[in-house]
C-alpha atoms as a PDB file:
ATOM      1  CA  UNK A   1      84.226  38.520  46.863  1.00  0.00           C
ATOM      2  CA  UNK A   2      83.059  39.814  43.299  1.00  0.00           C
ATOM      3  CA  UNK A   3      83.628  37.528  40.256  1.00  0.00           C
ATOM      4  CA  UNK A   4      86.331  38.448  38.099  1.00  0.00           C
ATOM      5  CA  UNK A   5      85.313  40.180  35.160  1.00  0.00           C
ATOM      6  CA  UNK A   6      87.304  39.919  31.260  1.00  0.00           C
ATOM      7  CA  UNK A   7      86.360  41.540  28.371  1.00  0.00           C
ATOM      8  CA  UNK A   8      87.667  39.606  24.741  1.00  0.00           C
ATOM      9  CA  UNK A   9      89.873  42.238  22.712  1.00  0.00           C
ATOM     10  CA  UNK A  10      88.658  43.433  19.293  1.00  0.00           C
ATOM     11  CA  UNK A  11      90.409  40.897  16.538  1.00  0.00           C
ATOM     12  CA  UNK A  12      87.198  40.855  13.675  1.00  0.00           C
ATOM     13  CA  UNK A  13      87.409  42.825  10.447  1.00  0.00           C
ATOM     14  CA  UNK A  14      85.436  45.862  11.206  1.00  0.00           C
ATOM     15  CA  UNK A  15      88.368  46.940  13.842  1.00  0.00           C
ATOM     16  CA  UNK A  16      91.552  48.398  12.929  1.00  0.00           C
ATOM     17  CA  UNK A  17      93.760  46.299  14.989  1.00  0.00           C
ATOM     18  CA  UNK A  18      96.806  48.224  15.560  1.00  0.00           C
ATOM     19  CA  UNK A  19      95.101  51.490  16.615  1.00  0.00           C
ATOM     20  CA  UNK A  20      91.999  49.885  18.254  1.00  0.00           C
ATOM     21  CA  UNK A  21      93.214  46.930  20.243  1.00  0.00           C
ATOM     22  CA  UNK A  22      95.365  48.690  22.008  1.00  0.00           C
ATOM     23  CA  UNK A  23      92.306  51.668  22.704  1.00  0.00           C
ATOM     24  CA  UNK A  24      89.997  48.934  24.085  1.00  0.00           C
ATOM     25  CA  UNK A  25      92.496  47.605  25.898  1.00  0.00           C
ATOM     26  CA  UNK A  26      93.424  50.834  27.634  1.00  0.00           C
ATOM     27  CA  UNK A  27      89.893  51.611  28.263  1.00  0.00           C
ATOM     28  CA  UNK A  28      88.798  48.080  29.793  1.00  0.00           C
ATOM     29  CA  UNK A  29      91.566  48.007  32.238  1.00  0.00           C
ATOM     30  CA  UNK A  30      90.214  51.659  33.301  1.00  0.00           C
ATOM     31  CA  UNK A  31      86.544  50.487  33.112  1.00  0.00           C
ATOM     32  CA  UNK A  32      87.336  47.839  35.698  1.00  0.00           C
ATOM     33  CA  UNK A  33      88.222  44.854  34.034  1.00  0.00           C
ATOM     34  CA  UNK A  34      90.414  42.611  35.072  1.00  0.00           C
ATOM     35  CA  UNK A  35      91.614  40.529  32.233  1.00  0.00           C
ATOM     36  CA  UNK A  36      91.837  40.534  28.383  1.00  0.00           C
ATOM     37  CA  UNK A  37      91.294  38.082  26.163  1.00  0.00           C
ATOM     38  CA  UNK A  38      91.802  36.729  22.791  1.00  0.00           C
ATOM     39  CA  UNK A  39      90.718  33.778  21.008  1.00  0.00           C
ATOM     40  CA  UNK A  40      91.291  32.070  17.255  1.00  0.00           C
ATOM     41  CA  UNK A  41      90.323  31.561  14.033  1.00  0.00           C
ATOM     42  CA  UNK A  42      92.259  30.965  11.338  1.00  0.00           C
ATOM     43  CA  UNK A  43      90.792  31.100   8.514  1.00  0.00           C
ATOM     44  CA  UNK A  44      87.248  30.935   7.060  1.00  0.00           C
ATOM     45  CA  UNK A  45      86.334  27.738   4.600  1.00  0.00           C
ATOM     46  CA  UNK A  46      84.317  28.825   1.425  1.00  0.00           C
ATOM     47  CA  UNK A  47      82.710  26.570   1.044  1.00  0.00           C
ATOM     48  CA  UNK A  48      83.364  25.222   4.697  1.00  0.00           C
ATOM     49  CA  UNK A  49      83.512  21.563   4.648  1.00  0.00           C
ATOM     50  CA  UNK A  50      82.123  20.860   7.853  1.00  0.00           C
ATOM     51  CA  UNK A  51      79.207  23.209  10.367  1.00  0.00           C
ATOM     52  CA  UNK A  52      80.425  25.716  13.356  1.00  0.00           C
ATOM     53  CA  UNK A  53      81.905  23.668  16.398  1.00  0.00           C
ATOM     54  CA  UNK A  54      81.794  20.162  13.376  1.00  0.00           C
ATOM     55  CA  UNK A  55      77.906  20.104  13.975  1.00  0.00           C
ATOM     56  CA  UNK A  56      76.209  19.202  10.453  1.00  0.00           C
ATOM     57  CA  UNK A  57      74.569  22.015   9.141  1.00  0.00           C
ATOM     58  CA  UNK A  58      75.136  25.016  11.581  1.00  0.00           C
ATOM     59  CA  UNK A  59      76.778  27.993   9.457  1.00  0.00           C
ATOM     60  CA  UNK A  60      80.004  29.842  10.352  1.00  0.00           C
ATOM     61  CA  UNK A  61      79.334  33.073  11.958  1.00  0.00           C
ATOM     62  CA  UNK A  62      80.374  35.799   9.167  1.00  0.00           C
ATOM     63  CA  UNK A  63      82.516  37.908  11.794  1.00  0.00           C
ATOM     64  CA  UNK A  64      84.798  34.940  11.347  1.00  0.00           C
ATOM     65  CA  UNK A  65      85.643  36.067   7.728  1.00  0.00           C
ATOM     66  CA  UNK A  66      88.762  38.074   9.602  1.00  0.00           C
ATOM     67  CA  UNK A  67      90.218  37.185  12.799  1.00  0.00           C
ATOM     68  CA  UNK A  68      93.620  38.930  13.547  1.00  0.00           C
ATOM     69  CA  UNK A  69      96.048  36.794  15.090  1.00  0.00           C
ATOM     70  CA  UNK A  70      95.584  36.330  18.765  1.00  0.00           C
ATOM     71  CA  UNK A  71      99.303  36.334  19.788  1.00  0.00           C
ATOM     72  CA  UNK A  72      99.913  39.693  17.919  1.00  0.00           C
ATOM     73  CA  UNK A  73      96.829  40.908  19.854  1.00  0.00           C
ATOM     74  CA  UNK A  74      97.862  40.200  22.755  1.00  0.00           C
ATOM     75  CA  UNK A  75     101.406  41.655  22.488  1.00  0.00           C
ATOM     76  CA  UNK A  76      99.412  45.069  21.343  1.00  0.00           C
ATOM     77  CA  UNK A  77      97.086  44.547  24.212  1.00  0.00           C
ATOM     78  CA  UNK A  78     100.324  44.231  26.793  1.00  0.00           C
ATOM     79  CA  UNK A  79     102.060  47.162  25.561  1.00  0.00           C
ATOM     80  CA  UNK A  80      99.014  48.923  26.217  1.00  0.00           C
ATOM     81  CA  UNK A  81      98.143  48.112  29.964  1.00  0.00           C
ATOM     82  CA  UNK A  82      99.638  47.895  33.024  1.00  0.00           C
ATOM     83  CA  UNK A  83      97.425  45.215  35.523  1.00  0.00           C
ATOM     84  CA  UNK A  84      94.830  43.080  33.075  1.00  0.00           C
ATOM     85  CA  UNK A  85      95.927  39.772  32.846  1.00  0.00           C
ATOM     86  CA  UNK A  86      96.503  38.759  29.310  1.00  0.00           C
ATOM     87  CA  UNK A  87      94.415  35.176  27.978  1.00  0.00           C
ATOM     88  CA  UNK A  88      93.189  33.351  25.433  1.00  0.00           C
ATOM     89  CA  UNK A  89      90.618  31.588  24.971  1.00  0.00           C
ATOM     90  CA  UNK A  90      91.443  29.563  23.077  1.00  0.00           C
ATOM     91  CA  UNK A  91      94.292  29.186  21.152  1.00  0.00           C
ATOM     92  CA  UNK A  92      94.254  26.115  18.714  1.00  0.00           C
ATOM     93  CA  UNK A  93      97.284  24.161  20.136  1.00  0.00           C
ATOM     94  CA  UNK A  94      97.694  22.354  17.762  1.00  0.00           C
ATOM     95  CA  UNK A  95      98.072  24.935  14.637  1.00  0.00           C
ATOM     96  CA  UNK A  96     101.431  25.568  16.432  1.00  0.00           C
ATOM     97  CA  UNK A  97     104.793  24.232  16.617  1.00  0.00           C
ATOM     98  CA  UNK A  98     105.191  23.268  20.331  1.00  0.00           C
ATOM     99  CA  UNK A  99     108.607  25.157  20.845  1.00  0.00           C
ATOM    100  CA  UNK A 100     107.749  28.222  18.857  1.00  0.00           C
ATOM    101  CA  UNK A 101     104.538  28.431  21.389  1.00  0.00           C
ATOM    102  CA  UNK A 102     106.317  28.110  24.128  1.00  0.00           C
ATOM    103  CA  UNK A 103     108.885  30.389  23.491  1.00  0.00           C
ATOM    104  CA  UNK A 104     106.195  33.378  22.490  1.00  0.00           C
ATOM    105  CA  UNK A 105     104.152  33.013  25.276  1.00  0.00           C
ATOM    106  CA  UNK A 106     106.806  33.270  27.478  1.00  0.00           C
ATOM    107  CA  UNK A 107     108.455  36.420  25.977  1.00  0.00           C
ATOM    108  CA  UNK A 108     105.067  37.661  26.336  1.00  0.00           C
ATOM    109  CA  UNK A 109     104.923  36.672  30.245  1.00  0.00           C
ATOM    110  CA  UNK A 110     108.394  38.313  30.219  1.00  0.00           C
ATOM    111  CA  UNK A 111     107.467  41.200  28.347  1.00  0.00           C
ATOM    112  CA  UNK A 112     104.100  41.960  30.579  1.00  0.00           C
ATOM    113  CA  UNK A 113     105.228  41.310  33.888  1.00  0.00           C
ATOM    114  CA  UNK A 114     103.898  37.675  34.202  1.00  0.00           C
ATOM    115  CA  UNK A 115     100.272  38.632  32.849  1.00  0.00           C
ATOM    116  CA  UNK A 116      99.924  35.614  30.834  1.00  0.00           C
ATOM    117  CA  UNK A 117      97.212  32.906  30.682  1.00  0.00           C
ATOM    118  CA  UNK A 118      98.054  29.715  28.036  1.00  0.00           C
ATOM    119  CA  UNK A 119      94.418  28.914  27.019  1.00  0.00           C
ATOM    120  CA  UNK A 120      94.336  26.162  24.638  1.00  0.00           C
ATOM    121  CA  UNK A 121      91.876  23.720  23.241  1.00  0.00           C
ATOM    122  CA  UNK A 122      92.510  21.028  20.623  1.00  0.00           C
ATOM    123  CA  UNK A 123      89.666  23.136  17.656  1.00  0.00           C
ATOM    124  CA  UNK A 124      86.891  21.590  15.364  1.00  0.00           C
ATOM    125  CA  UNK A 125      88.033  22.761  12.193  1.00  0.00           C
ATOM    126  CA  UNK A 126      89.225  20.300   9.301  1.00  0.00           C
ATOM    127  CA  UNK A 127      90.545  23.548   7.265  1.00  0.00           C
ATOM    128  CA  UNK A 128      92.098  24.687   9.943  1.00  0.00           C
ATOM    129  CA  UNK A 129      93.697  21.561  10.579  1.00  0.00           C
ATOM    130  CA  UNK A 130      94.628  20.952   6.602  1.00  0.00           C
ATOM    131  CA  UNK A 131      95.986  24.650   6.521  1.00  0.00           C
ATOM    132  CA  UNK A 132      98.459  24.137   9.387  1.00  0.00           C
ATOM    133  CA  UNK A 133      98.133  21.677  11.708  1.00  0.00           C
ATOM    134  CA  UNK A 134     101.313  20.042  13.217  1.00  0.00           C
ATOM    135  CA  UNK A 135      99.637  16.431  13.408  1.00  0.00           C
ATOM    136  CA  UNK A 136      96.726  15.017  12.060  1.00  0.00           C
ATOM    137  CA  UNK A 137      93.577  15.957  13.255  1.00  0.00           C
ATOM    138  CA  UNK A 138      92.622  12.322  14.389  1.00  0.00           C
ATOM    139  CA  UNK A 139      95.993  12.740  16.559  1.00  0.00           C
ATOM    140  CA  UNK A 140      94.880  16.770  18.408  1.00  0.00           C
ATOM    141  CA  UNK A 141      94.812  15.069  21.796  1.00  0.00           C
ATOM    142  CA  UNK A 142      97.973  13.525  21.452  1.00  0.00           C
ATOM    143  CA  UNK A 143      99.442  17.253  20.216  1.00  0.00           C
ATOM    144  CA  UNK A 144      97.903  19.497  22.980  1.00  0.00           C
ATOM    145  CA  UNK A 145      99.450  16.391  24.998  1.00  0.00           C
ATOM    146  CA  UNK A 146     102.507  17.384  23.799  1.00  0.00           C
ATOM    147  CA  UNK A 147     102.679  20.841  23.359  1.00  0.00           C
ATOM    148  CA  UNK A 148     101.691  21.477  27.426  1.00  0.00           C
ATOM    149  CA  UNK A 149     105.099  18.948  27.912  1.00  0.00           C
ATOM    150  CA  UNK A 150     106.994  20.849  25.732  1.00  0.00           C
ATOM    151  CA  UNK A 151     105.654  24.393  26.949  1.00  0.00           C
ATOM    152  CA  UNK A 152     106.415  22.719  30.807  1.00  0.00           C
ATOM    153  CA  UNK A 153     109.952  22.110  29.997  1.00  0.00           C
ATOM    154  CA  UNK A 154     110.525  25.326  28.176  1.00  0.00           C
ATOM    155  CA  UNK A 155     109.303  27.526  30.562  1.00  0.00           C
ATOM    156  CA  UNK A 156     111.113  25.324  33.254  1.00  0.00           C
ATOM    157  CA  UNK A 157     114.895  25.297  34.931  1.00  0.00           C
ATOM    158  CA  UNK A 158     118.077  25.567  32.652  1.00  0.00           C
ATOM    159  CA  UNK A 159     119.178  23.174  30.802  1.00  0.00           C
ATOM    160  CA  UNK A 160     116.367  22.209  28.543  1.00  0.00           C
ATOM    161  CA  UNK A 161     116.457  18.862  28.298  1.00  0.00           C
ATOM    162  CA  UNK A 162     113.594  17.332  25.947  1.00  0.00           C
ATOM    163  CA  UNK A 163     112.693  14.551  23.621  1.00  0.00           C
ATOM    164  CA  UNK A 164     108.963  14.956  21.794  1.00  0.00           C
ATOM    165  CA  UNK A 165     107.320  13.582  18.583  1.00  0.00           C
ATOM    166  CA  UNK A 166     108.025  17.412  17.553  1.00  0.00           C
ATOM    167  CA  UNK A 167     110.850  18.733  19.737  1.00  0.00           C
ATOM    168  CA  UNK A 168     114.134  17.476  20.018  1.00  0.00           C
ATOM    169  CA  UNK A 169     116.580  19.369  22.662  1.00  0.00           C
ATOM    170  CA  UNK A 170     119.556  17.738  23.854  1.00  0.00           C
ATOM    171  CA  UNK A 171     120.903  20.209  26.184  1.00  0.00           C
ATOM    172  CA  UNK A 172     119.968  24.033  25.784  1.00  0.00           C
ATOM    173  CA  UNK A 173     119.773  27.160  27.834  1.00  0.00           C
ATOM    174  CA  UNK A 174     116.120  29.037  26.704  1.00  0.00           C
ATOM    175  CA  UNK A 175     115.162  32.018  27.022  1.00  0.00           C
ATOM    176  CA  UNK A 176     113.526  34.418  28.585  1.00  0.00           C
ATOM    177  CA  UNK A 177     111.567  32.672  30.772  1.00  0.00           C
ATOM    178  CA  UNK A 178     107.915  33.724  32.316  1.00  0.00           C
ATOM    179  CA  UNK A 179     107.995  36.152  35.180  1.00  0.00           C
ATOM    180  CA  UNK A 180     106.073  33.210  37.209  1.00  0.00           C
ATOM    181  CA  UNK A 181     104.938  30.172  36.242  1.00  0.00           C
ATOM    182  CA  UNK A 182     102.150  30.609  33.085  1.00  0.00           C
ATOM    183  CA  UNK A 183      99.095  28.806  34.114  1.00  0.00           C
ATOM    184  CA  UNK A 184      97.529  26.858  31.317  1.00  0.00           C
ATOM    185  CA  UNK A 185      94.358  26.673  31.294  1.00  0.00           C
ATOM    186  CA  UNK A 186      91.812  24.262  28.676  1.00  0.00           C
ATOM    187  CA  UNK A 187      88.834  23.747  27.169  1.00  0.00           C
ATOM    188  CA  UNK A 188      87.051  20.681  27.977  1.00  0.00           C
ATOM    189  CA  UNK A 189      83.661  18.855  27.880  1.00  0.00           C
ATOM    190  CA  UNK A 190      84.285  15.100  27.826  1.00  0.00           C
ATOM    191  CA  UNK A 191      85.993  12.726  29.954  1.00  0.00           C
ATOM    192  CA  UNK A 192      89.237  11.936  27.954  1.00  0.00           C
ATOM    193  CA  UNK A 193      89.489  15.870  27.968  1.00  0.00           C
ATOM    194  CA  UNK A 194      88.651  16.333  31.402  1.00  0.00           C
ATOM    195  CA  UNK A 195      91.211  13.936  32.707  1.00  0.00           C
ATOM    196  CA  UNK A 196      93.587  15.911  30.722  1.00  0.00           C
ATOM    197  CA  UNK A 197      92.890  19.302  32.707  1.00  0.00           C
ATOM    198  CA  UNK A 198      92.655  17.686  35.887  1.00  0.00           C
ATOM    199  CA  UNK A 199      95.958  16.060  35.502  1.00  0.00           C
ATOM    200  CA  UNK A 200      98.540  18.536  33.618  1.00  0.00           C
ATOM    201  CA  UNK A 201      96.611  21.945  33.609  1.00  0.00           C
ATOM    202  CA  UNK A 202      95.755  24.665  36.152  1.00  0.00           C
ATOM    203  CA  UNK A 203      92.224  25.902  34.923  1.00  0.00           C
ATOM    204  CA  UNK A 204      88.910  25.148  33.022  1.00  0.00           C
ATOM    205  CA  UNK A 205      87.551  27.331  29.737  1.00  0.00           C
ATOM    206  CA  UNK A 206      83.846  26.506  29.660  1.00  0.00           C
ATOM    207  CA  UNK A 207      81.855  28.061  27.736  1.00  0.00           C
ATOM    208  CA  UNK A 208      77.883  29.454  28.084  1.00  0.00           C
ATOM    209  CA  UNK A 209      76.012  27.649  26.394  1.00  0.00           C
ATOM    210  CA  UNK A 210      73.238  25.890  28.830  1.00  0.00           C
ATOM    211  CA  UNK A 211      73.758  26.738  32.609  1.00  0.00           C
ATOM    212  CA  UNK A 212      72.340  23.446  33.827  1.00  0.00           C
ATOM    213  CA  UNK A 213      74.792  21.879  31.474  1.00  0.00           C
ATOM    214  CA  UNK A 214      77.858  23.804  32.646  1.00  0.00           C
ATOM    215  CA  UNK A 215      76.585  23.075  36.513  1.00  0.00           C
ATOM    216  CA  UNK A 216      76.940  19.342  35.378  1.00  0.00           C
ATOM    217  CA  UNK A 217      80.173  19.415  33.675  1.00  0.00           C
ATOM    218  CA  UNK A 218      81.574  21.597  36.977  1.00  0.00           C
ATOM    219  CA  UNK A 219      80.670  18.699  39.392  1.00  0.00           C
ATOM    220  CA  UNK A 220      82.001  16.112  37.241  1.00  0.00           C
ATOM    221  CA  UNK A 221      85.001  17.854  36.686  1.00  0.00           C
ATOM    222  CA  UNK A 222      85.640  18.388  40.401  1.00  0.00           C
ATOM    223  CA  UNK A 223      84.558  14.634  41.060  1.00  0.00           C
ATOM    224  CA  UNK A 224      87.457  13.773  38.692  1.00  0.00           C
ATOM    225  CA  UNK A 225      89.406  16.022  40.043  1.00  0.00           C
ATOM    226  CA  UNK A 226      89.075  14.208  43.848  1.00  0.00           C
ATOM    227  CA  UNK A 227      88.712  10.949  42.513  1.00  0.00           C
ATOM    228  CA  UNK A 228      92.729  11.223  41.036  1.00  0.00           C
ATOM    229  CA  UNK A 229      93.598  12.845  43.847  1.00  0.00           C
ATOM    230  CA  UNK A 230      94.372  16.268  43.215  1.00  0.00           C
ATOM    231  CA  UNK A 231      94.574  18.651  45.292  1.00  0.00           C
ATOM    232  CA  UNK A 232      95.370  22.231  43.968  1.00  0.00           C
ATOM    233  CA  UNK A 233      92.250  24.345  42.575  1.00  0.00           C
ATOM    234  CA  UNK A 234      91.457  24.460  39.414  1.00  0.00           C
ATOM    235  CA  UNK A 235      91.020  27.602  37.901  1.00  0.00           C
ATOM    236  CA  UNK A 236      87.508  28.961  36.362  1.00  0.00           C
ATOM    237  CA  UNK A 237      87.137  31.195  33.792  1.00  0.00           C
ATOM    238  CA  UNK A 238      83.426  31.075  31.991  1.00  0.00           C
ATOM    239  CA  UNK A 239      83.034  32.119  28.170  1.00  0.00           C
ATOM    240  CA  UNK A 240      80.195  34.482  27.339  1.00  0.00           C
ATOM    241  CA  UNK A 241      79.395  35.419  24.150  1.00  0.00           C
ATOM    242  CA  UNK A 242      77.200  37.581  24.055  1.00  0.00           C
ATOM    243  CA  UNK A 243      75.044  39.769  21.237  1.00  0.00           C
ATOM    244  CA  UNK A 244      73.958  42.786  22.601  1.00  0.00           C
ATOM    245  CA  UNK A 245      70.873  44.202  21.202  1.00  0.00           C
ATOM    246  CA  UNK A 246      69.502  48.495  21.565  1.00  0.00           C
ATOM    247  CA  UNK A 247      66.357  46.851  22.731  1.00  0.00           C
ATOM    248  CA  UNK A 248      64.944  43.513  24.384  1.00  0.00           C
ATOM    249  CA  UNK A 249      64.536  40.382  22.951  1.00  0.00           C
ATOM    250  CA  UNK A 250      61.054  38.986  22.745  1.00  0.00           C
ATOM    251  CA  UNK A 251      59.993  35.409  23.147  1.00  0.00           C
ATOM    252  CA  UNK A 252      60.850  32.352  24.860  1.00  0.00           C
ATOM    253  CA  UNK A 253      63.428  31.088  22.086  1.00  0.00           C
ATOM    254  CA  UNK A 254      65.933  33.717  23.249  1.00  0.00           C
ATOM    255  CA  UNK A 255      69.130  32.435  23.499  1.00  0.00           C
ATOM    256  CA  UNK A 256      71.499  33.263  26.592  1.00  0.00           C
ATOM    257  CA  UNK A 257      73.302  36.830  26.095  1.00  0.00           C
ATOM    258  CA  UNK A 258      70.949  37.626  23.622  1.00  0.00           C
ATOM    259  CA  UNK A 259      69.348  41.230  24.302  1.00  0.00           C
ATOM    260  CA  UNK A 260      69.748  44.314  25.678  1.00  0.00           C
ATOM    261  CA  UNK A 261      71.951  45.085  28.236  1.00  0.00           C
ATOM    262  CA  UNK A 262      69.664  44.272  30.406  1.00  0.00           C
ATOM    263  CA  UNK A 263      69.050  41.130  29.614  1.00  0.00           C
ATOM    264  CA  UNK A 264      72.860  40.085  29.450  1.00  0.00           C
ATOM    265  CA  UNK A 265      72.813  40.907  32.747  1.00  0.00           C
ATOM    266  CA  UNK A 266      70.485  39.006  34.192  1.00  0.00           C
ATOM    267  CA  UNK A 267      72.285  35.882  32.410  1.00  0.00           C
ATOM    268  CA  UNK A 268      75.230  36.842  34.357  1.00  0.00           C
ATOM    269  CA  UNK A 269      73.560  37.009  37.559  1.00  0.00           C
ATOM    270  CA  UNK A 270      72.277  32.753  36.953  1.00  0.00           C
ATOM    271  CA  UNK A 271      75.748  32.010  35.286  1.00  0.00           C
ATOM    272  CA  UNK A 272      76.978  33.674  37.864  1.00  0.00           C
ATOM    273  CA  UNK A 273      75.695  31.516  40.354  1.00  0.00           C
ATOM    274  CA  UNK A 274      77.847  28.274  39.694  1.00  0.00           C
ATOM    275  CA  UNK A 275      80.716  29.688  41.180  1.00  0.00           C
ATOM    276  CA  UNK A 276      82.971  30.119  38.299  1.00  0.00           C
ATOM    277  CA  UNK A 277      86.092  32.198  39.096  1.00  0.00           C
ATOM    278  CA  UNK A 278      85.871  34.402  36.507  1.00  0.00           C
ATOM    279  CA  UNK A 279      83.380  35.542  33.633  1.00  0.00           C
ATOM    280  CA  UNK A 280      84.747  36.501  30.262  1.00  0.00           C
ATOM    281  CA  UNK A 281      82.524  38.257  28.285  1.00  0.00           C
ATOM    282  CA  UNK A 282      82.644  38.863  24.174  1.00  0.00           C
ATOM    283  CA  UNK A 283      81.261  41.793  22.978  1.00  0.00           C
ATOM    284  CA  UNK A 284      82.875  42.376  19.961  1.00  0.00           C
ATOM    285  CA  UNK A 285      80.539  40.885  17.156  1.00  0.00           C
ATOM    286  CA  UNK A 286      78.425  43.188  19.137  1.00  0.00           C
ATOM    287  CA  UNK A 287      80.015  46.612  18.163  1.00  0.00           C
ATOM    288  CA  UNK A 288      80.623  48.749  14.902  1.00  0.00           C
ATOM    289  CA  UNK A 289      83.882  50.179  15.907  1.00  0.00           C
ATOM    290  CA  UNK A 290      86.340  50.595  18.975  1.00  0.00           C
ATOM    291  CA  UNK A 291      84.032  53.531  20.332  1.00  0.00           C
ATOM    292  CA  UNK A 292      80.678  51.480  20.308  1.00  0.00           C
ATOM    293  CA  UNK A 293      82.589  48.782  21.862  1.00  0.00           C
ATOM    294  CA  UNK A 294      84.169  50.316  24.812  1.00  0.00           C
ATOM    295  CA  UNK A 295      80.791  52.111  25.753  1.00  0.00           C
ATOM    296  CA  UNK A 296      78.821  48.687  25.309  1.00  0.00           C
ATOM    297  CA  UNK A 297      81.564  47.110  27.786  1.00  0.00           C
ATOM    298  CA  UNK A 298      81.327  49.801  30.369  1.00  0.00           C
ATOM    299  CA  UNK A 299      77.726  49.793  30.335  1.00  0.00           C
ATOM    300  CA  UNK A 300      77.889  45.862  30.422  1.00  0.00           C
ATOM    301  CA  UNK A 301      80.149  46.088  33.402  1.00  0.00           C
ATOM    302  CA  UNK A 302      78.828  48.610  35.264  1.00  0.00           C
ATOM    303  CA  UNK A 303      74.707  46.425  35.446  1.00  0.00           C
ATOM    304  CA  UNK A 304      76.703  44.018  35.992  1.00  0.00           C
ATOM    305  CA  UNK A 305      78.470  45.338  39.024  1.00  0.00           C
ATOM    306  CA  UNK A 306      75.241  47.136  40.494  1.00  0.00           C
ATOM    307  CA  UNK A 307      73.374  43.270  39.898  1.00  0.00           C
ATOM    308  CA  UNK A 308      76.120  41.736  42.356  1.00  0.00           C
ATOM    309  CA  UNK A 309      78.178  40.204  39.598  1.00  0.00           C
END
């Protein structure tokens, strides 16, 4: 059985968002792909107090100057299709109110015929946190905690019946609810994090970094996972992003999904290999416009297809 393919929607500044989200979306679901995906930023420190990811030193990527919101994406994105399930990866728990969360992303489910995938993480930023963060960021793990309780109980049986840090309901009916349940799915790398997923989420958001590295974190995780004595499968969705280039990259200090199409390829054929469910891959930063993007992802997909992927 082929590994499921996603493609990240256009959200950066040099897309118009209500015109070409919906276009790529349209186009990727007829290319082949399977899912759609958004992911967040929310704003872009100048100067940024801290590197990309927190790590001292490493500069923001410029394409993060203008990030359209990833719910409102997504909503333009479901209008638009018909069978591509609908994900992020990742939202920044955390910069939302639990409640208000859970109630959008199941209007979207609602709205899309169940198409949803809650992707969260807990984020790096400081400024991100400072701008709009519900709890400190020395408390994140305590809020994603939270907000996938609160996002459980929403999304649950009538009455409501809930009593969080953030979210106080004595009795309540809420509504809509998702067509079926939403599966939430996180981004993880460490054990605290990784006994989080195993315990009160459906799926793992790695990302490509370091294939060996990934391999490692995917045996631990499933360790974990037997060692607590789960037993329902968790849920793989890999995050490539990649830079595609018009012609090869030289030299051994080529990162992965750096290249030509070619060579993106072939890094999906050895990520391919550790048995992740599904690969989702960004293009975007790749692309000048909607056009150049959709022809990039169907001739991304289409290697990728005749390489076994």
């Amino acid at each position: 059985m082929a590994t499921r393919l996603g493609l990240s929607l256009p959200q950066m500044r040099q897309y118009a968002i209500g015109t070409d989200v919906p276009e790529v979306a349209r186009a990727a679901e007829r290319i082949g792909y399977e899912s759609l995906w958004v992911f967040e930023r929310a704003l872009f420190p100048e100067p940024a107090t801290q590197g990309l990811y927190g790590i001292e030193g490493m500069p923001w990527p410029d394409s993060y100057r203008n990030v359209a919101d990833p719910l409102v994406a997504l909503t333009l994105a479901a209008a638009a299709t018909e069978r591509a399930e609908l994900g992020s990866s990742v939202l920044v728990a955390p910069l939302h109110l639990p409640f208000q969360l859970a109630k959008a992303l199941a209007t979207l489910d609602a709205a899309s015929g169940g198409r949803v995938i809650a992707g969260l993480g807990t984020g790096w930023s400081l400024d991100e946190y400072a701008a709009s963060s519900v709890r400190p960021f020395a408390e994140r793990g305590a809020a994603l905690d939270e907000i996938i309780e609160v996002c459980r109980a929403v999304w649950g049986p009538d009455p409501v019946v809930l009593d969080t840090p953030l979210t106080t309901i004595a009795s309540a009916v809420v509504g809509p609810k998702p067509v079926r349940p939403i599966p939430v799915m996180l981004a993880a790398s460490t054990g605290r994090a990784f006994r989080r997923l195993v315990d009160h989420a459906d799926g793992w958001l790695p990302a490509a970094f370091d294939a060996k590295q990934v391999a490692a974190q995917w045996r631990r995780l499933r360790e974990l996972a037997e060692e607590r004595g789960r037993t329902a499968p968790i849920r793989t969705v890999l995050r490539v992003n990649a830079t595609l280039r018009s012609k090869p990259c030289d030299g051994a200090d080529r990162g992965p999904f750096q290249g030509d199409a070619d060579q993106i390829v072939a890094d999906l054929v050895e990520f391919d290999g550790l048995g992740m469910d599904e690969i989702l891959i960004d293009l975007q930063s790749s692309a000048r416009d909607a056009r150049e993007l959709t022809d990039i992802a169907a001739e991304v997909f289409e290697k990728a297809r005749a390489a076994g992927v």
